[in-house]
Protein backbone atom coordinates (compact mmCIF):
# COMPACT_ATOMS: atom_id res chain seq x y z
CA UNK A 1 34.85 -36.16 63.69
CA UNK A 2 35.11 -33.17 61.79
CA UNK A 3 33.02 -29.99 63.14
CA UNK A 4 29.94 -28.94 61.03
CA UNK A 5 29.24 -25.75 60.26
CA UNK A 6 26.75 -25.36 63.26
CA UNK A 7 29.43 -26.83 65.43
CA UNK A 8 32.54 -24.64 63.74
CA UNK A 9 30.30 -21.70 65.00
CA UNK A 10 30.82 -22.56 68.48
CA UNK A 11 34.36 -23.16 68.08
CA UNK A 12 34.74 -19.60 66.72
CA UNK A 13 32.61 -18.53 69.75
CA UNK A 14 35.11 -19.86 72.18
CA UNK A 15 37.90 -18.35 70.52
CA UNK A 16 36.54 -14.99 70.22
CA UNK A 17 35.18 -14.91 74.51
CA UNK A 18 38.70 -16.65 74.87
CA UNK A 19 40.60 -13.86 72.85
CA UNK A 20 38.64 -11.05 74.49
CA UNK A 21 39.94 -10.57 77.74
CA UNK A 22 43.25 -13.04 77.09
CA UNK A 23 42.03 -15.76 79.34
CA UNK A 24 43.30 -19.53 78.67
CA UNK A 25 40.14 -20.95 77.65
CA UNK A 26 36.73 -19.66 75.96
CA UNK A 27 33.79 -22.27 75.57
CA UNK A 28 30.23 -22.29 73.65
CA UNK A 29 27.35 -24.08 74.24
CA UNK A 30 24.11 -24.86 71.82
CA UNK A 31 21.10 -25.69 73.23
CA UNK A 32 18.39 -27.53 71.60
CA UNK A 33 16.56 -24.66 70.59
CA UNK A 34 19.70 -23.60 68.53
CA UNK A 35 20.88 -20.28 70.81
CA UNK A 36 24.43 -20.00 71.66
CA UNK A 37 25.76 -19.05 75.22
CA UNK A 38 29.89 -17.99 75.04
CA UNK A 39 32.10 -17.50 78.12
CA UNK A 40 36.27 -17.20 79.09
CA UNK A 41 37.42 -18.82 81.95
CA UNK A 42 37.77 -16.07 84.80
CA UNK A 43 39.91 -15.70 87.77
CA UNK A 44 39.60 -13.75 90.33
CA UNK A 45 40.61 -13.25 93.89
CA UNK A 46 37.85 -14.56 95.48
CA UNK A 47 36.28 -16.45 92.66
CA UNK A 48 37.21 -18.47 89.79
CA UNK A 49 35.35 -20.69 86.99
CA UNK A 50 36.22 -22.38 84.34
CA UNK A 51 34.97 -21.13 80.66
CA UNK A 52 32.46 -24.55 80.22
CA UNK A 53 30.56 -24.38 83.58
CA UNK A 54 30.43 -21.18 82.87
CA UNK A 55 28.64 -21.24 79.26
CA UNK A 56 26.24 -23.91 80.85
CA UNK A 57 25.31 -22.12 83.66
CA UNK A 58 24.61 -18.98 81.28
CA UNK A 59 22.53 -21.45 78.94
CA UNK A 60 20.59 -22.34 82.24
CA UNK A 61 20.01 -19.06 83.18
CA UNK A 62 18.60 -17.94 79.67
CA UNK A 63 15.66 -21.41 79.79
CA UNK A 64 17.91 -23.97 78.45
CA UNK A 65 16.54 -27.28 78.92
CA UNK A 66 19.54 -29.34 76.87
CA UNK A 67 22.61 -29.15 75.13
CA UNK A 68 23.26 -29.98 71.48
CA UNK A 69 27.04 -29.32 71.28
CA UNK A 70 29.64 -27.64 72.96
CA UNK A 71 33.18 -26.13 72.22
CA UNK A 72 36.50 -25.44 74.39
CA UNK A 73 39.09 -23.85 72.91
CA UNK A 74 42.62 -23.46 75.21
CA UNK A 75 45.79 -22.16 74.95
CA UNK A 76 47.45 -25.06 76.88
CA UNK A 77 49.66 -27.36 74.81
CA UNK A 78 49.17 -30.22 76.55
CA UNK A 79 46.00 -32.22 76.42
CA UNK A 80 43.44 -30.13 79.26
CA UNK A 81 40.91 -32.66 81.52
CA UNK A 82 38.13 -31.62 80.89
CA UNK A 83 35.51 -32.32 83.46
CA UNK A 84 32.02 -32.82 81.27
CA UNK A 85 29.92 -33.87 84.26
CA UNK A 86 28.27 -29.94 83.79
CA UNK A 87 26.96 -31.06 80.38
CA UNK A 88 25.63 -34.25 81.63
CA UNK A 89 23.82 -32.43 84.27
CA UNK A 90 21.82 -30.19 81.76
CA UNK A 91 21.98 -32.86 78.81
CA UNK A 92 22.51 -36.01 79.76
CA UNK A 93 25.20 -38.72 77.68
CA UNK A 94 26.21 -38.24 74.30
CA UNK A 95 26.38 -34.58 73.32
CA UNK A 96 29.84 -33.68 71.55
CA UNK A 97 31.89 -31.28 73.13
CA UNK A 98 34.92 -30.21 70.56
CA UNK A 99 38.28 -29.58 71.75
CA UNK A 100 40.29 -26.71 70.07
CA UNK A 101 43.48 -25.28 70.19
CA UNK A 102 44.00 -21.26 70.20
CA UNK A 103 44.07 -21.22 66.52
CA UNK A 104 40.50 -23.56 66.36
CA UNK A 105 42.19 -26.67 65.08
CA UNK A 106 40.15 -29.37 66.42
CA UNK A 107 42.15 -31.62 68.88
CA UNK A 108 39.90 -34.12 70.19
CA UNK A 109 36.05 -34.79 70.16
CA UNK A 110 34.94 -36.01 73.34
CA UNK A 111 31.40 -36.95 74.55
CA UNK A 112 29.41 -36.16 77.66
């Protein structure tokens, strides 16, 4: 499944929050009203999150009552698990969430 141009958006998203501050992963998130919410994964000494939960929970925050599409974009080499119960939560089963590499090459698609 090849991105479209909405969903290449969110890839680009990810790999700009991702780039940013040099983190290992960067996510986006569309909601159904079409806004965008970006986010790197962070790390710190008493609190880490992943860049997806992260995305969501800003989505949430801003009103958003479901998710159209989502993006992840790593640095790892190796295929990540990717936990997309957080998607599910805010937008139930079937909403594709792209998998990138650093350069946004599309790995896998994988649904909620």
């Amino acid at each position: 499944m090849d991105p479209s141009t909405e969903d290449a958006k969110l890839i680009t998203l990810a790999r700009s929050s991702r780039a940013r501050i040099d983190a290992p992963e960067g996510a986006a998130v569309r909601d159904r009203d079409g806004r965008t919410y970006a986010a790197a994964s962070v790390k710190l000494k008493s609190f880490s999150i992943d860049a997806l939960p992260l995305a969501v929970a800003m989505a949430v925050s801003s009103g958003a009552k479901g998710l159209e599409a989502g993006a992840i974009v790593s640095t790892r080499t190796d295929q990540p698990i990717v936990d997309l119960s957080v998607i599910r939560d805010l937008a139930g089963e079937g909403v594709p969430v792209f998998m990138a590499d650093a350069t946004g090459v599309v790995t896998t698609v994988q649904q909620s």
